[in-house]
Protein backbone atom coordinates (compact mmCIF):
# COMPACT_ATOMS: atom_id res chain seq x y z
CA UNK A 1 131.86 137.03 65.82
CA UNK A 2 128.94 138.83 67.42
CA UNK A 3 126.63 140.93 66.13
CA UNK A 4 123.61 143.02 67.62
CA UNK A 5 120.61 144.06 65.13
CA UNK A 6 117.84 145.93 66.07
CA UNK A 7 114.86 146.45 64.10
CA UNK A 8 111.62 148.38 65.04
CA UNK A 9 112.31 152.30 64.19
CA UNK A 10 110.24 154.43 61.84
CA UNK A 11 107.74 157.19 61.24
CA UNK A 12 105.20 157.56 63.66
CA UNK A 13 102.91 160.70 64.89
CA UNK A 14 103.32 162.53 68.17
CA UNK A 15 101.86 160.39 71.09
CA UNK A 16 102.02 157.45 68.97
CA UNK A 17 104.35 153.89 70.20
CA UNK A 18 106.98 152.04 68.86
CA UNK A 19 108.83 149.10 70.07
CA UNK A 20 112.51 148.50 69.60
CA UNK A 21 113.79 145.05 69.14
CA UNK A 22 117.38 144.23 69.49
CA UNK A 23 118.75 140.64 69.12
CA UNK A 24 122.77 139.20 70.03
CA UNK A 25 124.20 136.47 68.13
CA UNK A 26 126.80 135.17 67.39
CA UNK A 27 129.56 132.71 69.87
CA UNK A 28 127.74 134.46 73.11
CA UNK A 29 128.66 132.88 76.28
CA UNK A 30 126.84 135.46 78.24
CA UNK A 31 125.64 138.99 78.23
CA UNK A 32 125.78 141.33 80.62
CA UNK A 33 124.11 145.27 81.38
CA UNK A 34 122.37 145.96 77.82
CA UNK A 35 121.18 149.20 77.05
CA UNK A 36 119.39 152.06 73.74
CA UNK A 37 121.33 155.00 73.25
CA UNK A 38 120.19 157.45 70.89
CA UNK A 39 121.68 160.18 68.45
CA UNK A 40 119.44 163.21 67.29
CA UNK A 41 121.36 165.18 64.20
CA UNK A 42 124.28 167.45 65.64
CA UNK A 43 124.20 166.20 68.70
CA UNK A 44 126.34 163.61 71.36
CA UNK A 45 124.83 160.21 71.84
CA UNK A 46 122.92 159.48 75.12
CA UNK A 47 121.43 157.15 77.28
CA UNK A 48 118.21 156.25 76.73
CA UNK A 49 117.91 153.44 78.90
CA UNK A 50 119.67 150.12 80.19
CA UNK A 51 119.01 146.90 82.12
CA UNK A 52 121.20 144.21 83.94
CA UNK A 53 121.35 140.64 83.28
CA UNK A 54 119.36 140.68 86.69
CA UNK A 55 116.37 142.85 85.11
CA UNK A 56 117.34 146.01 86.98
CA UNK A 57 116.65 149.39 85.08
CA UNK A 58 117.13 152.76 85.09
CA UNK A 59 115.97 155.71 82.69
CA UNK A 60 117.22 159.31 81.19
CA UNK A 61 114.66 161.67 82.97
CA UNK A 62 113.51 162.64 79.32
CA UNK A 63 111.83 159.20 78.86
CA UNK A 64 110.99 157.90 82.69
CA UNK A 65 107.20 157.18 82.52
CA UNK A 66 107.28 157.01 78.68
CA UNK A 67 109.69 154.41 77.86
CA UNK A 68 110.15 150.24 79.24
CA UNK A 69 112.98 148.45 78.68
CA UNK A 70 113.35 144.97 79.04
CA UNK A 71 114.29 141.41 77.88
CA UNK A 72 114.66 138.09 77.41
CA UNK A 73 117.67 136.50 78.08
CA UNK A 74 116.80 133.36 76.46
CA UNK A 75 116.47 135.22 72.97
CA UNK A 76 119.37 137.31 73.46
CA UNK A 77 117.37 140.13 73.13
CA UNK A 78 116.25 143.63 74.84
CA UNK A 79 113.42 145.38 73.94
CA UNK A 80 112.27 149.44 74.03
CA UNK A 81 108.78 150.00 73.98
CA UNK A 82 108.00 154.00 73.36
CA UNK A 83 104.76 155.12 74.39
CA UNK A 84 103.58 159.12 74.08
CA UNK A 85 106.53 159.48 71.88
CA UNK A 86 107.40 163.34 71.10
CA UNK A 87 109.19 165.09 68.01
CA UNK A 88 112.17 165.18 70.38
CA UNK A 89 112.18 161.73 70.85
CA UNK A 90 113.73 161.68 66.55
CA UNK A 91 116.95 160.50 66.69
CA UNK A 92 118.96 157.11 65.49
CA UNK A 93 118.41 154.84 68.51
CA UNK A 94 121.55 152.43 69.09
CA UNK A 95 121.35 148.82 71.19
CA UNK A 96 124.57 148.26 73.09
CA UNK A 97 125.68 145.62 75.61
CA UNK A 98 128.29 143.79 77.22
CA UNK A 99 128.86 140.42 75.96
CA UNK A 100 131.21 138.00 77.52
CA UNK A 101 132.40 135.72 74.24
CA UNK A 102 134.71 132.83 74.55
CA UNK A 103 138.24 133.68 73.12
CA UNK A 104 141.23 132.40 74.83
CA UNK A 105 138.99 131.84 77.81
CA UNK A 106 136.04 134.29 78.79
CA UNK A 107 135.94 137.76 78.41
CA UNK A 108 133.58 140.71 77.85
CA UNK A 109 133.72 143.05 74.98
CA UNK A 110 131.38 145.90 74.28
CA UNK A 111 129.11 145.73 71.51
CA UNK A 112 127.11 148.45 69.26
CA UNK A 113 124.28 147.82 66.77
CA UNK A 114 123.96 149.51 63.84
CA UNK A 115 121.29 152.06 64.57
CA UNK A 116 117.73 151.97 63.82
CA UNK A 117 115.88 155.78 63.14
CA UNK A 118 112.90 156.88 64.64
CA UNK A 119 110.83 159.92 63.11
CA UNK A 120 108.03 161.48 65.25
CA UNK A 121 106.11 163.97 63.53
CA UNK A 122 104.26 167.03 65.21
């Protein structure tokens, strides 16, 4: 069984900063790309950012400049830190990644967090 949780979201004032945590556990043999999504209300998810197992990134134009992704492999975890953050940044914000697990040999699976909100007030 593998779970991601991310912690970090919350209220915060325009140009303000937050930092998204995300940890994997669980029978993890390896993890692959992760990457935040997010959901504002009535609208499709999207990419917020993602990151290989090699560190390579890449960014939605709406956040390039603002936003760093990153993380540490020996943790499990991947990290958003939010800088300048703008009412249109609100939305649930979703860890995902691609986690190779051990079950009848190795294979990857993707995997979804639970959603953490973020609020940024004008």
């Amino acid at each position: 069984q593998v779970q991601l949780v991310e912690s970090g979201g919350g209220l915060v004032q325009a140009g303000g900063s937050l930092r998204l945590s995300c940890a994997a556990s669980g029978s993890i043999f390896s993890i692959n790309a992760m990457g935040w999504y997010r959901q504002a209300p009535g609208k499709q998810r999207e990419v917020v950012a993602r990151i290989t197992s090699g560190g390579n990134t890449n960014y939605a134009d709406a956040v390039k400049g603002r936003f760093t992704i990153s993380r540490d492999n020996a943790k499990n975890t991947v990290y958003l830190q939010m800088n300048s953050l703008k009412p249109e940044d609100t939305a649930d914000y979703y860890c995902h990644a691609y986690i190779v697990v051990v079950n009848y040999g190795l294979n990857e699976y993707s995997y979804w967090g639970q959603g953490t909100q973020v609020t940024v007030s004008s």
